[in-house]
N, C-alpha and C. Protein backbone atom coordinates (compact mmCIF):
# COMPACT_ATOMS: atom_id res chain seq x y z
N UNK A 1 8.26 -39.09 6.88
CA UNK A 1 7.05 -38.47 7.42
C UNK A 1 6.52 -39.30 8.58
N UNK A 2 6.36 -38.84 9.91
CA UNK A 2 5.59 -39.18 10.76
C UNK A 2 4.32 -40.08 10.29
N UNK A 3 4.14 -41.38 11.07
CA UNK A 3 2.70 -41.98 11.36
C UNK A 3 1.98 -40.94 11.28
N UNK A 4 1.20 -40.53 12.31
CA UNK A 4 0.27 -39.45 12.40
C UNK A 4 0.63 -38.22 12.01
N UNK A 5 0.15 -37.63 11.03
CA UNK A 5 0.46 -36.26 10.63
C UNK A 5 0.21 -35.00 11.56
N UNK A 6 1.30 -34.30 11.70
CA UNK A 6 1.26 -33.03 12.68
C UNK A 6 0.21 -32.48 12.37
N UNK A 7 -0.36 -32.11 13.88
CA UNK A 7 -1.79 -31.04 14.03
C UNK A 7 -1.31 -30.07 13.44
N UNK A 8 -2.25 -29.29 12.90
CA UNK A 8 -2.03 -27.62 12.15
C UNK A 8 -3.14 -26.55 12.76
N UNK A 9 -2.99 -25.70 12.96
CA UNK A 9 -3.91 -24.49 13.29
C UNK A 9 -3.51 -23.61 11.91
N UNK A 10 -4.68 -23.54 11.25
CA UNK A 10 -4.78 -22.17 10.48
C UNK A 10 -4.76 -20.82 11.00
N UNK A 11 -3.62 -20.02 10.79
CA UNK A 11 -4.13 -18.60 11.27
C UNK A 11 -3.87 -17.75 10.12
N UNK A 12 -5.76 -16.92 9.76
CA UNK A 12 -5.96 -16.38 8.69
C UNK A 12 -5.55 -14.78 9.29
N UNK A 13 -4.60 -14.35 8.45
CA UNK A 13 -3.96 -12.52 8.53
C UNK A 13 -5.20 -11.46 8.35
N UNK A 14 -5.68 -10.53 9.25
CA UNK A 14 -6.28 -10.09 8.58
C UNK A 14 -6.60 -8.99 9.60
N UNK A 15 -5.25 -8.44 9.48
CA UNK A 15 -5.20 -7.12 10.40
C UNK A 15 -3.88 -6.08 10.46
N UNK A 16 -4.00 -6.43 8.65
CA UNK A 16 -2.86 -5.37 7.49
C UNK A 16 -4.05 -4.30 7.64
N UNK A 17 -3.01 -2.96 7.25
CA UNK A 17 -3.79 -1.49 6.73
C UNK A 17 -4.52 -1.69 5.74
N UNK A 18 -3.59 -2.24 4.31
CA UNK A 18 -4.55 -2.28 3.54
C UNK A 18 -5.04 -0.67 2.79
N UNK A 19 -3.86 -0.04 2.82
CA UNK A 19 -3.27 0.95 2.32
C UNK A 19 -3.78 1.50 0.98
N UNK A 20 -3.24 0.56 0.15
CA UNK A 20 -4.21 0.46 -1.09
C UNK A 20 -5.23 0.48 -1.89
N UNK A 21 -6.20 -0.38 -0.67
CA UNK A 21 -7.55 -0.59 -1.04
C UNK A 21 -8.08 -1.28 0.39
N UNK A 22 -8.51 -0.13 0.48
CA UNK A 22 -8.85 -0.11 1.75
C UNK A 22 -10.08 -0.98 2.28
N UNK A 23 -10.82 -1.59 2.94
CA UNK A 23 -11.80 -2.68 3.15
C UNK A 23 -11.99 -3.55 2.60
N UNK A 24 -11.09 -3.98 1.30
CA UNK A 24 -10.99 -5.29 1.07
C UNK A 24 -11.53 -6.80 1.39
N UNK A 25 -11.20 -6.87 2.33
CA UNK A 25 -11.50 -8.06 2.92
C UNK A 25 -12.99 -8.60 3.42
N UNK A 26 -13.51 -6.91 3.58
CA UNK A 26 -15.05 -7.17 3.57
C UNK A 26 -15.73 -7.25 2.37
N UNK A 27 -15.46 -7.42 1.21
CA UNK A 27 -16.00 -6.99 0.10
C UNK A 27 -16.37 -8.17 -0.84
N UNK A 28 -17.75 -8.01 -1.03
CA UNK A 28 -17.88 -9.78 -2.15
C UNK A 28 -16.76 -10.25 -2.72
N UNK A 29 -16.82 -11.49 -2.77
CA UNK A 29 -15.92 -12.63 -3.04
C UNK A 29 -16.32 -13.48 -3.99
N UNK A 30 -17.53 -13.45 -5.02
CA UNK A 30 -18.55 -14.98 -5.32
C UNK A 30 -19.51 -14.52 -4.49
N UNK A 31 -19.91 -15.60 -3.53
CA UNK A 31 -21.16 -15.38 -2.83
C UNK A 31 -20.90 -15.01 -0.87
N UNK A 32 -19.33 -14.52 -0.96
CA UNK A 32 -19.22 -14.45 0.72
C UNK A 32 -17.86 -13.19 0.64
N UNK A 33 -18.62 -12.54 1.94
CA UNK A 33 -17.19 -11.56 1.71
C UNK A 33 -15.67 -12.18 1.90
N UNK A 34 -14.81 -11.79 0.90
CA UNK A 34 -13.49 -12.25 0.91
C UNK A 34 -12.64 -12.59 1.83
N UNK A 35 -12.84 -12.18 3.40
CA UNK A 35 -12.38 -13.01 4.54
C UNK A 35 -12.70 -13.94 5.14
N UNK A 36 -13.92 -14.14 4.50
CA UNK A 36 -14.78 -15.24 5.19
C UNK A 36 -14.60 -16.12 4.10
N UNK A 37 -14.62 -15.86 2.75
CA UNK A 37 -13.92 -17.48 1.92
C UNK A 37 -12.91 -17.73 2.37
N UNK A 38 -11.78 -16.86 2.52
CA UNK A 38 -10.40 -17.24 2.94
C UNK A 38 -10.77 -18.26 4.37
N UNK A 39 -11.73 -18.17 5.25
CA UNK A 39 -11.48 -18.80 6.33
C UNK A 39 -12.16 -20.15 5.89
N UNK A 40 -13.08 -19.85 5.19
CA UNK A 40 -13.80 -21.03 5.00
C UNK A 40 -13.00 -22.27 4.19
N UNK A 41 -12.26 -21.49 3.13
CA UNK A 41 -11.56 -22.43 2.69
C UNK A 41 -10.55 -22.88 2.91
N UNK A 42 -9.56 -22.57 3.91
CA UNK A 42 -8.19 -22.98 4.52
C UNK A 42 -8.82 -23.54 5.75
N UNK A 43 -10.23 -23.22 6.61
CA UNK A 43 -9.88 -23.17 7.75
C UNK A 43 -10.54 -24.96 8.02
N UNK A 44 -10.85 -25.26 6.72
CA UNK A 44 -11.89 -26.51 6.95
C UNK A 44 -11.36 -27.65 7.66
N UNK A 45 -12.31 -27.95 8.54
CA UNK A 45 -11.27 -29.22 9.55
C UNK A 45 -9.96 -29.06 10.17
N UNK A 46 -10.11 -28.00 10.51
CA UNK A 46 -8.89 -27.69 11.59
C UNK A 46 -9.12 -26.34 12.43
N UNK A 47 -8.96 -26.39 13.67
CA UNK A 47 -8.80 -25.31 14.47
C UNK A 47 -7.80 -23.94 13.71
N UNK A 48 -8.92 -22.72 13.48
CA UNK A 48 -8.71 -21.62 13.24
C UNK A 48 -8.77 -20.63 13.86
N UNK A 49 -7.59 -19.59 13.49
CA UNK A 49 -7.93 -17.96 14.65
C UNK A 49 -7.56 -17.08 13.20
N UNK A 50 -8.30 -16.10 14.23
CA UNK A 50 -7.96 -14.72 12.85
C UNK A 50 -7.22 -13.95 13.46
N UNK A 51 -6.55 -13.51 13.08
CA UNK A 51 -5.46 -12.06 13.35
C UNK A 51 -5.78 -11.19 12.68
N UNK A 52 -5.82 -10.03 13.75
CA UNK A 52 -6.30 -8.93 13.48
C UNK A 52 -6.24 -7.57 14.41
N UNK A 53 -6.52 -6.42 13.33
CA UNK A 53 -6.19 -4.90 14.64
C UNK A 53 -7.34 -5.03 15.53
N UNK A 54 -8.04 -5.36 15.24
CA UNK A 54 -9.35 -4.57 16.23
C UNK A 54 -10.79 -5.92 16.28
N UNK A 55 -11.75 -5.30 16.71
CA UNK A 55 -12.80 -6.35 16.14
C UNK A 55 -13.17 -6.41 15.27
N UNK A 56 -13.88 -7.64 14.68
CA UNK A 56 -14.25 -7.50 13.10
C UNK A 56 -15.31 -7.03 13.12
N UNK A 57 -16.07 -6.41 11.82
CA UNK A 57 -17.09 -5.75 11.78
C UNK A 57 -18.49 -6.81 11.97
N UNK A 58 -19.17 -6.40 12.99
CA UNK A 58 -20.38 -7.27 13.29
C UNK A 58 -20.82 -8.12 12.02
N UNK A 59 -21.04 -7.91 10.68
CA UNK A 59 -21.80 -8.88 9.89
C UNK A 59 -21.02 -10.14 9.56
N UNK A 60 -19.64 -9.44 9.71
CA UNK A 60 -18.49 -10.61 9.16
C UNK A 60 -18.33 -11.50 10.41
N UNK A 61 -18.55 -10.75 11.44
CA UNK A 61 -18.21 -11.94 12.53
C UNK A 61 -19.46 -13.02 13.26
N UNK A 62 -20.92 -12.50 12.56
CA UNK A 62 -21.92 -13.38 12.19
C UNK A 62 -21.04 -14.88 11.60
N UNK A 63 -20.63 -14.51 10.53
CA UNK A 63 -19.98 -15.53 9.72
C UNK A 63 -18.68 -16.37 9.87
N UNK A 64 -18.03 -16.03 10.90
CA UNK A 64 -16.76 -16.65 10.87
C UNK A 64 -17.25 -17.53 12.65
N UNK A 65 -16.86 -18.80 12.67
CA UNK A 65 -16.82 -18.99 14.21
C UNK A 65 -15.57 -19.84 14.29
N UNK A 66 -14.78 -18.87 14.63
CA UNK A 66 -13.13 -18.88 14.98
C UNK A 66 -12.88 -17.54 16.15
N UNK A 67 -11.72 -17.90 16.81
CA UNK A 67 -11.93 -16.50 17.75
C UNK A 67 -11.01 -15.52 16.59
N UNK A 68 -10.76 -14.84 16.87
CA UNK A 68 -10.20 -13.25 16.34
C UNK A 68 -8.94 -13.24 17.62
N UNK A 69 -8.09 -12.86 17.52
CA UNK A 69 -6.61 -12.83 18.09
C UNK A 69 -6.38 -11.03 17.94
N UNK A 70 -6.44 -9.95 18.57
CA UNK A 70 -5.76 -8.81 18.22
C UNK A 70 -4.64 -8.49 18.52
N UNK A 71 -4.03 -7.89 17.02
CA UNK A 71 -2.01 -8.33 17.17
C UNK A 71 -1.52 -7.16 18.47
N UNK A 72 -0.83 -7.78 19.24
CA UNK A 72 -0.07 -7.06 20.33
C UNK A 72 0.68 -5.42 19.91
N UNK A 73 1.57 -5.88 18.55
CA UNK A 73 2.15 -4.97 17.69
C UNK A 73 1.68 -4.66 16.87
N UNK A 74 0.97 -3.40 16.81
CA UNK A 74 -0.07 -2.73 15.40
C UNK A 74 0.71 -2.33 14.89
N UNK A 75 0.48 -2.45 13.42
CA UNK A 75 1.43 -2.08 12.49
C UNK A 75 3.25 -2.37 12.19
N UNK A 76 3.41 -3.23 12.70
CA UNK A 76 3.99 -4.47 12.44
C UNK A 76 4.52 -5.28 11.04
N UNK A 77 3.39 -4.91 10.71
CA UNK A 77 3.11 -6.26 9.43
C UNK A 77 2.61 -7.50 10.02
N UNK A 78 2.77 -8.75 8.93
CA UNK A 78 2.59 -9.97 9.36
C UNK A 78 3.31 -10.75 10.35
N UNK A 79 4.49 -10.20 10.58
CA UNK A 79 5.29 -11.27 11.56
C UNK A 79 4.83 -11.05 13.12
N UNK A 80 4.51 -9.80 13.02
CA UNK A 80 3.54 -9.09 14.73
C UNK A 80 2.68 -10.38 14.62
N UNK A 81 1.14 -9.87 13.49
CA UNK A 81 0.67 -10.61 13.78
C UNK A 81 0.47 -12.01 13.91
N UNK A 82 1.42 -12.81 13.28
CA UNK A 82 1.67 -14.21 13.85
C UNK A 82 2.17 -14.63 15.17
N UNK A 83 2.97 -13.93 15.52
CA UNK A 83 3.63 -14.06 16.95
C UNK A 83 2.32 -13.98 18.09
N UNK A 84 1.58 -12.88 17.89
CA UNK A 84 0.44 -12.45 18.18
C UNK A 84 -0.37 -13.52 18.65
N UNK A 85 -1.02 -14.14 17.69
CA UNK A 85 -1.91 -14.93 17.44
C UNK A 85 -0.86 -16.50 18.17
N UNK A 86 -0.14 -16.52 17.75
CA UNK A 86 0.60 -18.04 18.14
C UNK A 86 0.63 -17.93 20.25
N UNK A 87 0.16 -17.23 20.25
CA UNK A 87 0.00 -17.38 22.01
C UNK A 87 -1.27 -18.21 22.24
N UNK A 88 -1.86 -18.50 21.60
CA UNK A 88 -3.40 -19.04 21.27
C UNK A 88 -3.22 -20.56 20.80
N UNK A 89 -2.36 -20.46 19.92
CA UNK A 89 -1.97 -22.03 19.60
C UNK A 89 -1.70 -23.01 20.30
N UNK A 90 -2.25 -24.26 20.01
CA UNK A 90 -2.30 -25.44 20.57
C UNK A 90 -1.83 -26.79 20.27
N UNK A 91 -1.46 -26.88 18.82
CA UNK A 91 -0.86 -27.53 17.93
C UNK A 91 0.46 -27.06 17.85
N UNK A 92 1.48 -27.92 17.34
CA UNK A 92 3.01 -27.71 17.00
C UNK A 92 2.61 -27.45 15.70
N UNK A 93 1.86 -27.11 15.20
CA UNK A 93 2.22 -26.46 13.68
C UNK A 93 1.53 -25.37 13.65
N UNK A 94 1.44 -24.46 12.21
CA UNK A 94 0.24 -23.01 12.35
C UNK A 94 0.85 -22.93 10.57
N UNK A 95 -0.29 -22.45 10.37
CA UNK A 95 -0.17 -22.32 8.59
C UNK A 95 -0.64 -21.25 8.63
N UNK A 96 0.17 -20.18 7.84
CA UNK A 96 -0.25 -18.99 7.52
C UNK A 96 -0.49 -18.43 6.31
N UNK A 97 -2.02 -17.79 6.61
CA UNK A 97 -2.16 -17.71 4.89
C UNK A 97 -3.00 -16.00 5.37
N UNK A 98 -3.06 -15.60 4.18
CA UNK A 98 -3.01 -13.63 4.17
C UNK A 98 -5.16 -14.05 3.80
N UNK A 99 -5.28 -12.79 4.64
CA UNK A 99 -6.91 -12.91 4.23
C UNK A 99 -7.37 -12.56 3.59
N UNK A 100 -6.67 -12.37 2.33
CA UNK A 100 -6.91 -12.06 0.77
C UNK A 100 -6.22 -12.85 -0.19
N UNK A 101 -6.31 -13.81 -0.16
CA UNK A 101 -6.06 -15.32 -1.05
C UNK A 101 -7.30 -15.87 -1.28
N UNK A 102 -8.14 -16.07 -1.47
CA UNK A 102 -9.16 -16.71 -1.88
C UNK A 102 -9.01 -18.04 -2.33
N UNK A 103 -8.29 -18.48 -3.41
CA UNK A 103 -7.43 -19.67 -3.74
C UNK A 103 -6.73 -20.92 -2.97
N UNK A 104 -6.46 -20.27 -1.87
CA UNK A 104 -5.73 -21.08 -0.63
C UNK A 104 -6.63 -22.13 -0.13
N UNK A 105 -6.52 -23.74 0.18
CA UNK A 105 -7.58 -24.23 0.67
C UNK A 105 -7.23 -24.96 1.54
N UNK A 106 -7.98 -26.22 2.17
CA UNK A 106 -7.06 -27.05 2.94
C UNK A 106 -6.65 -28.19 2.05
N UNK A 107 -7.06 -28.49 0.98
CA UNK A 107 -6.02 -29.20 0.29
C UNK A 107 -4.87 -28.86 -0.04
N UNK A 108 -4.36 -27.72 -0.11
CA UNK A 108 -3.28 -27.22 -0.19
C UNK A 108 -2.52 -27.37 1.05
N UNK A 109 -3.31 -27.61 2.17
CA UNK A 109 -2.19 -27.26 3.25
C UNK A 109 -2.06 -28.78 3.28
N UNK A 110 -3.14 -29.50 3.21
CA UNK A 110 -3.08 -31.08 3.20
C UNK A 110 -1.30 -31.35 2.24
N UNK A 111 -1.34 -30.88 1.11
CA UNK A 111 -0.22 -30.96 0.35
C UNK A 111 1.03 -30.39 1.07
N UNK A 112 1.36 -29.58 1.56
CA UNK A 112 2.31 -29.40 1.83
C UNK A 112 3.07 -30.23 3.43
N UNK A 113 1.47 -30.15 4.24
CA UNK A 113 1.61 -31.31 5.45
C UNK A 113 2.86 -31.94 5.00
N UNK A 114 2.22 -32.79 4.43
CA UNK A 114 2.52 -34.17 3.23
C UNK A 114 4.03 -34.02 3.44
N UNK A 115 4.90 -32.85 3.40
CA UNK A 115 5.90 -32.73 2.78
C UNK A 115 6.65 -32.78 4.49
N UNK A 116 6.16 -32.68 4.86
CA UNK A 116 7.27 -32.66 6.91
C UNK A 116 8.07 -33.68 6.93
N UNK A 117 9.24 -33.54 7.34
CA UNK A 117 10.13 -34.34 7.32
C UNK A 117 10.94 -34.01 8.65
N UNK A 118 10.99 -34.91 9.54
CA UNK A 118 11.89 -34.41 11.30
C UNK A 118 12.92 -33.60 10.87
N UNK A 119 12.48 -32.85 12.01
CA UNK A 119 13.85 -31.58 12.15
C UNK A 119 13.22 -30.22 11.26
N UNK A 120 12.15 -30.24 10.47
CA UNK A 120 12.21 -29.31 9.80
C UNK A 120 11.30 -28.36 10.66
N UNK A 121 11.28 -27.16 10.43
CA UNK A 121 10.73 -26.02 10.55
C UNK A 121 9.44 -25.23 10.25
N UNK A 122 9.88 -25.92 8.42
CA UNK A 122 8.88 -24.39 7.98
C UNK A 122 8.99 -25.15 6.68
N UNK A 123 7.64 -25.14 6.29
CA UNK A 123 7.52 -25.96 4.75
C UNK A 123 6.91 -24.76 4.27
N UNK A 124 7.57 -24.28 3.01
CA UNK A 124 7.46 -22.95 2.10
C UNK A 124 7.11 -23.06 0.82
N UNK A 125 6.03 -22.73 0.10
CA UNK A 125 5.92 -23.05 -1.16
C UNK A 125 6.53 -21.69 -2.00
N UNK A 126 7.07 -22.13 -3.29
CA UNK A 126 7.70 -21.38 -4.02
C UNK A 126 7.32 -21.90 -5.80
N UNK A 127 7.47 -20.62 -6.47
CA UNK A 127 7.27 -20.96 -7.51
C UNK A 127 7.83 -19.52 -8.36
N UNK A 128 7.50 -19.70 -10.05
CA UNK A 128 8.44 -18.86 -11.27
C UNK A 128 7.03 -18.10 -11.16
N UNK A 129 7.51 -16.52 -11.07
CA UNK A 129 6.75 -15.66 -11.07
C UNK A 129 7.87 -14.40 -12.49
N UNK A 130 7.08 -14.28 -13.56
CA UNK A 130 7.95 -13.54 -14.36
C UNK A 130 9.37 -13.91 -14.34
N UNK A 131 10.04 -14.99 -14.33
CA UNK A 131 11.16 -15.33 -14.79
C UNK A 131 11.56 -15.44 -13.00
N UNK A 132 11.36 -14.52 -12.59
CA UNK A 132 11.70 -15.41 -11.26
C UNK A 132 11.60 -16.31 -10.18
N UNK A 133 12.43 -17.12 -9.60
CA UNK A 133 11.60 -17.59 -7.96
C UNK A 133 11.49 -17.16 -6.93
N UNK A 134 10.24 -17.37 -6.55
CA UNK A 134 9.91 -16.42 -5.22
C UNK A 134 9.35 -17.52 -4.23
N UNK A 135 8.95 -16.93 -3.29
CA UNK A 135 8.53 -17.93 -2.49
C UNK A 135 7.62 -16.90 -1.48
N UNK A 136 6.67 -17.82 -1.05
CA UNK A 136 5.17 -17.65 -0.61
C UNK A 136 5.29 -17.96 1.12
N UNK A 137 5.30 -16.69 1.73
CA UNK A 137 5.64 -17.05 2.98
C UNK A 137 4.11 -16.88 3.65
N UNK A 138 3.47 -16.16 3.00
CA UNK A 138 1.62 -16.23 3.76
C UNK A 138 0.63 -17.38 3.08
N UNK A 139 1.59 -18.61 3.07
CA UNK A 139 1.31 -19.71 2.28
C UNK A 139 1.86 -20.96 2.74
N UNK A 140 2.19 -20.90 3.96
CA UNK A 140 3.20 -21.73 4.18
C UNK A 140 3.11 -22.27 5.72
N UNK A 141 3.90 -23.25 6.82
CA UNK A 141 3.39 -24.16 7.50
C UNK A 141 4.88 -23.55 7.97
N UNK A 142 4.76 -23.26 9.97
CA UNK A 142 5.52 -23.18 10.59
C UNK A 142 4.95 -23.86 11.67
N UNK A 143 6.52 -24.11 12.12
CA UNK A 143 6.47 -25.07 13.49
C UNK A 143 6.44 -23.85 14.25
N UNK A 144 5.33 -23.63 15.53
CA UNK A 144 5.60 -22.71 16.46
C UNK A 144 6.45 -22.33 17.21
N UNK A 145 7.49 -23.63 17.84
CA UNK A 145 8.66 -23.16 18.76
C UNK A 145 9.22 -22.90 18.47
N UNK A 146 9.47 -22.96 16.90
CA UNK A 146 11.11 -22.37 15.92
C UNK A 146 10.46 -20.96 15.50
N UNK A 147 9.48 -21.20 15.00
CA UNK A 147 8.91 -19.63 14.46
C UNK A 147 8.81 -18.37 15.81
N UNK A 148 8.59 -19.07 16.96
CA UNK A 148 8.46 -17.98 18.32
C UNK A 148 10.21 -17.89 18.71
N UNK A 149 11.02 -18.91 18.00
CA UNK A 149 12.19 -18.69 18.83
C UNK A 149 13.40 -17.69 18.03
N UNK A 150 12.76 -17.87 17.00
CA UNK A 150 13.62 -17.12 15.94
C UNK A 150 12.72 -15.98 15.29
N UNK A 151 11.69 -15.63 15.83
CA UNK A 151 10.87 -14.42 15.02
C UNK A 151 10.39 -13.34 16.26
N UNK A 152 10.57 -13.70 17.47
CA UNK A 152 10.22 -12.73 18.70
C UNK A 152 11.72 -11.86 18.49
N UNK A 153 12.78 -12.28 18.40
CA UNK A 153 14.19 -11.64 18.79
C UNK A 153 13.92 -10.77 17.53
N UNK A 154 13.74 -11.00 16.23
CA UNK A 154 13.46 -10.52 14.77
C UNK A 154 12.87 -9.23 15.32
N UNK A 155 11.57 -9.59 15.99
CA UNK A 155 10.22 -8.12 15.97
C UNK A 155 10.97 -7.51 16.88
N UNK A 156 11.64 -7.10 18.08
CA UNK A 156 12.41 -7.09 19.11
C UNK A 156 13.29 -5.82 18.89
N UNK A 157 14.24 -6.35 17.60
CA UNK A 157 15.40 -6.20 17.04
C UNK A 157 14.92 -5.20 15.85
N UNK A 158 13.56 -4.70 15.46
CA UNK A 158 13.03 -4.11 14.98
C UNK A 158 12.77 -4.14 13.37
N UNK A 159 12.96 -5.11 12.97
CA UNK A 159 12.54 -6.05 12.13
C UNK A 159 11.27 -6.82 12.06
N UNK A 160 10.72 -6.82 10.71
CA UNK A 160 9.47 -7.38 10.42
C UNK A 160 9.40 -7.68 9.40
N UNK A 161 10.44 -8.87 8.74
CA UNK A 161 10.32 -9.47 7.49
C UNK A 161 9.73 -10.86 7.84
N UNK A 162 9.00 -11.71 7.27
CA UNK A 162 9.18 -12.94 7.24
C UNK A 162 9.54 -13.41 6.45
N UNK A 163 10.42 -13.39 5.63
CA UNK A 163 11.38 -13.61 4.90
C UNK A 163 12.92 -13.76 5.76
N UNK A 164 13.30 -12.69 6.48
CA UNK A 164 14.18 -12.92 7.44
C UNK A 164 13.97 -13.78 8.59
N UNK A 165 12.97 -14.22 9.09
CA UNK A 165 12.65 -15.53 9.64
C UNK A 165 12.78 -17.01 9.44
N UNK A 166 12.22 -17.15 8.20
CA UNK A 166 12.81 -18.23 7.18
C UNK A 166 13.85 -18.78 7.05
N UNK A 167 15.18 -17.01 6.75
CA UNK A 167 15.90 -17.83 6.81
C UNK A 167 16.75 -18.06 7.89
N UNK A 168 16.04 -18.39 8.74
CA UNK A 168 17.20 -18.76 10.04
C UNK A 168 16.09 -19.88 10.56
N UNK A 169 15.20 -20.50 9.91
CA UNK A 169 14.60 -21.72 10.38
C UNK A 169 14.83 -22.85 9.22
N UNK A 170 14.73 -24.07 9.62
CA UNK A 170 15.26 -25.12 8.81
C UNK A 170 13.80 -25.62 7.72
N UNK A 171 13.78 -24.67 6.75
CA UNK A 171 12.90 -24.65 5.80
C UNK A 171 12.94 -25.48 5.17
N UNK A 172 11.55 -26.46 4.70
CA UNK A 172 11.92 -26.80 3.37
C UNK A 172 11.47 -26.01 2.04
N UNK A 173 11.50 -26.29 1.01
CA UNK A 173 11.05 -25.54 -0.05
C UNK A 173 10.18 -26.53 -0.84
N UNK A 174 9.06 -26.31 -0.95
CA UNK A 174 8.00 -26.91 -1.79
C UNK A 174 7.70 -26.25 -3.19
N UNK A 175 8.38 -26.85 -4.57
CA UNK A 175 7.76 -26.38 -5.63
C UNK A 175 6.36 -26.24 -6.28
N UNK A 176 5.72 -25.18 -6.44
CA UNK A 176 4.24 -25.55 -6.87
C UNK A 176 4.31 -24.63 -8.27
N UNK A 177 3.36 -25.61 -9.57
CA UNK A 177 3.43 -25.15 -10.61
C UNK A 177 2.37 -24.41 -11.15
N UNK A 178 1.34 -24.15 -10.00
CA UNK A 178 0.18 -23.45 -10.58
C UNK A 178 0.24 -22.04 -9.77
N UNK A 179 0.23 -21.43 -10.05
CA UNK A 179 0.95 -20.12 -9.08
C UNK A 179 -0.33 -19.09 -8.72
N UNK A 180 -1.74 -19.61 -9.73
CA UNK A 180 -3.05 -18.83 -9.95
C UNK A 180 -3.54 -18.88 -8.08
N UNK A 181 -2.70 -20.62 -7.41
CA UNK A 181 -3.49 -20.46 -6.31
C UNK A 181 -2.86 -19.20 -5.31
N UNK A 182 -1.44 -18.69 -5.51
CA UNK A 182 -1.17 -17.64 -4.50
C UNK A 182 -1.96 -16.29 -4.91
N UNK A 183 -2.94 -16.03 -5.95
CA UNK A 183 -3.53 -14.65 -5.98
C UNK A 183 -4.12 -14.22 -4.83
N UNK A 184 -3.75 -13.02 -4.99
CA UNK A 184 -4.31 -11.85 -3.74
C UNK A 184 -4.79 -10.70 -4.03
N UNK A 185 -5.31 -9.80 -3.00
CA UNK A 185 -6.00 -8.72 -3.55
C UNK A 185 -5.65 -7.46 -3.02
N UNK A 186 -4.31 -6.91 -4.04
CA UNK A 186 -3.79 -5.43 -3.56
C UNK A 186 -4.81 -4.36 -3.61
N UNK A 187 -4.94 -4.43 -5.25
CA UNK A 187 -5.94 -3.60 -5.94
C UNK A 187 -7.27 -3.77 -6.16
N UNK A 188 -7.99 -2.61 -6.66
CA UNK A 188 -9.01 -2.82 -7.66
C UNK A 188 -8.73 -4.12 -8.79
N UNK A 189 -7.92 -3.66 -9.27
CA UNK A 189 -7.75 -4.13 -10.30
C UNK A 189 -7.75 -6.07 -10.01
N UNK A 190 -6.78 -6.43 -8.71
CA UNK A 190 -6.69 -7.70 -8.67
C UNK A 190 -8.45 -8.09 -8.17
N UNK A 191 -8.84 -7.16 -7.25
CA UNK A 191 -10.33 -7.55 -6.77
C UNK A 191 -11.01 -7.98 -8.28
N UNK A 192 -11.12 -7.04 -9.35
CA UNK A 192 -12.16 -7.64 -10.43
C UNK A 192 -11.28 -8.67 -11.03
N UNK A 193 -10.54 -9.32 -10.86
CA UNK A 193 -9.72 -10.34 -11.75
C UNK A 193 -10.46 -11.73 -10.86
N UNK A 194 -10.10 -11.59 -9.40
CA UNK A 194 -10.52 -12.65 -8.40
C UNK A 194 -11.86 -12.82 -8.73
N UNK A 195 -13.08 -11.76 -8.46
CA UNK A 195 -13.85 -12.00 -8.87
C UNK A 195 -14.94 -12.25 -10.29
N UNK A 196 -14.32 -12.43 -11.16
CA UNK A 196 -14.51 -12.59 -12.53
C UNK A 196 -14.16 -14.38 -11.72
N UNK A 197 -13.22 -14.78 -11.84
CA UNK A 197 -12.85 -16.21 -11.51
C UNK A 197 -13.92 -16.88 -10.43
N UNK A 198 -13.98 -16.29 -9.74
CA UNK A 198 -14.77 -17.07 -8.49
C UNK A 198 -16.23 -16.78 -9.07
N UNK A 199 -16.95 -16.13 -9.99
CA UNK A 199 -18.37 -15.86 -10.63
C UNK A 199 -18.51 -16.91 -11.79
């Protein structure tokens, strides 16, 4: 690991459809709407942007002072909007986390920092979800020149996995055993689970 630990820019996602359940992200959290914990808690002590379709709705953007990035490629998915947003970046690193994690903080990213080792890419946390391993890519720490050099040709090529990004960057894999911190909010159903926890 490097003397000085690589700069990071947080960039919080938050310009999915949202298909499911629709306004989400504006919607109590505890005591703050759920995009604005997500920023608050990943974004602490480090330069943050939000990604996103459009502008945010005036009350939420009272609350956030980060700029807002709008993704080039709507509807996309997440890999648009990272590419998107990484024109803005200023740091060799960018951690991406979905703006419906609540759980995500900067100790977590502090932890995975931790884990950079030269030459690498992309530090990925993974963990046993129902018997399987998966791995957490809106959770995870990319180097910008590998992620723009191998994920522009991806969106291009008409592809929008980040998963297929991954694997053509020199990842590491970070095991984590508490898996409560990747919750997110598809549903109803996950919204009253999050918030039961955070009350």
């Amino acid at each position: 690991m490097p003397d000085t630990p690589p700069a990071v820019t947080v960039i919080v996602l938050a310009g999915g459809e949202a298909t499911r359940f629709p306004g989400k992200l504006y919607m109590d959290a505890g005591d703050l709407p759920l995009l604005v914990r997500v920023y608050r808690n990943s974004g602490a002590g480090r330069p943050t942007l939000i990604s996103c379709k459009g502008a945010l709705p005036y009350e939420i953007d009272l609350l956030i002072d980060a700029p807002a990035v709008v993704d080039r490629w709507p509807m996309r998915g997440p890999l648009s909007g990272l590419l998107s947003t990484m024109s803005e970046v200023r740091t060799p690193w960018v951690f991406a986390v979905a703006g419906d994690a609540p759980f995500v903080d900067a100790a977590f990213i502090d932890r995975l920092e931790a884990q950079i080792q030269p030459g690498d890419e992309a530090i990925v946390p993974r963990h046993m979800r129902d018997g399987q391993l998966e791995i957490e890519p809106l959770a995870a720490l990319y180097r910008c020149e590998a992620f723009l050099r191998e994920g522009l040709p991806m969106l291009s090529g008409g592809h929008g996995s980040l998963h297929m990004v991954i694997d053509r960057l020199n990842a590491r894999f970070v095991d984590i055993a508490d898996e409560r911190i990747f919750a997110n909010v598809n549903t109803p159903a996950d919204y009253n689970a999050v918030r039961e926890v955070l009350q």
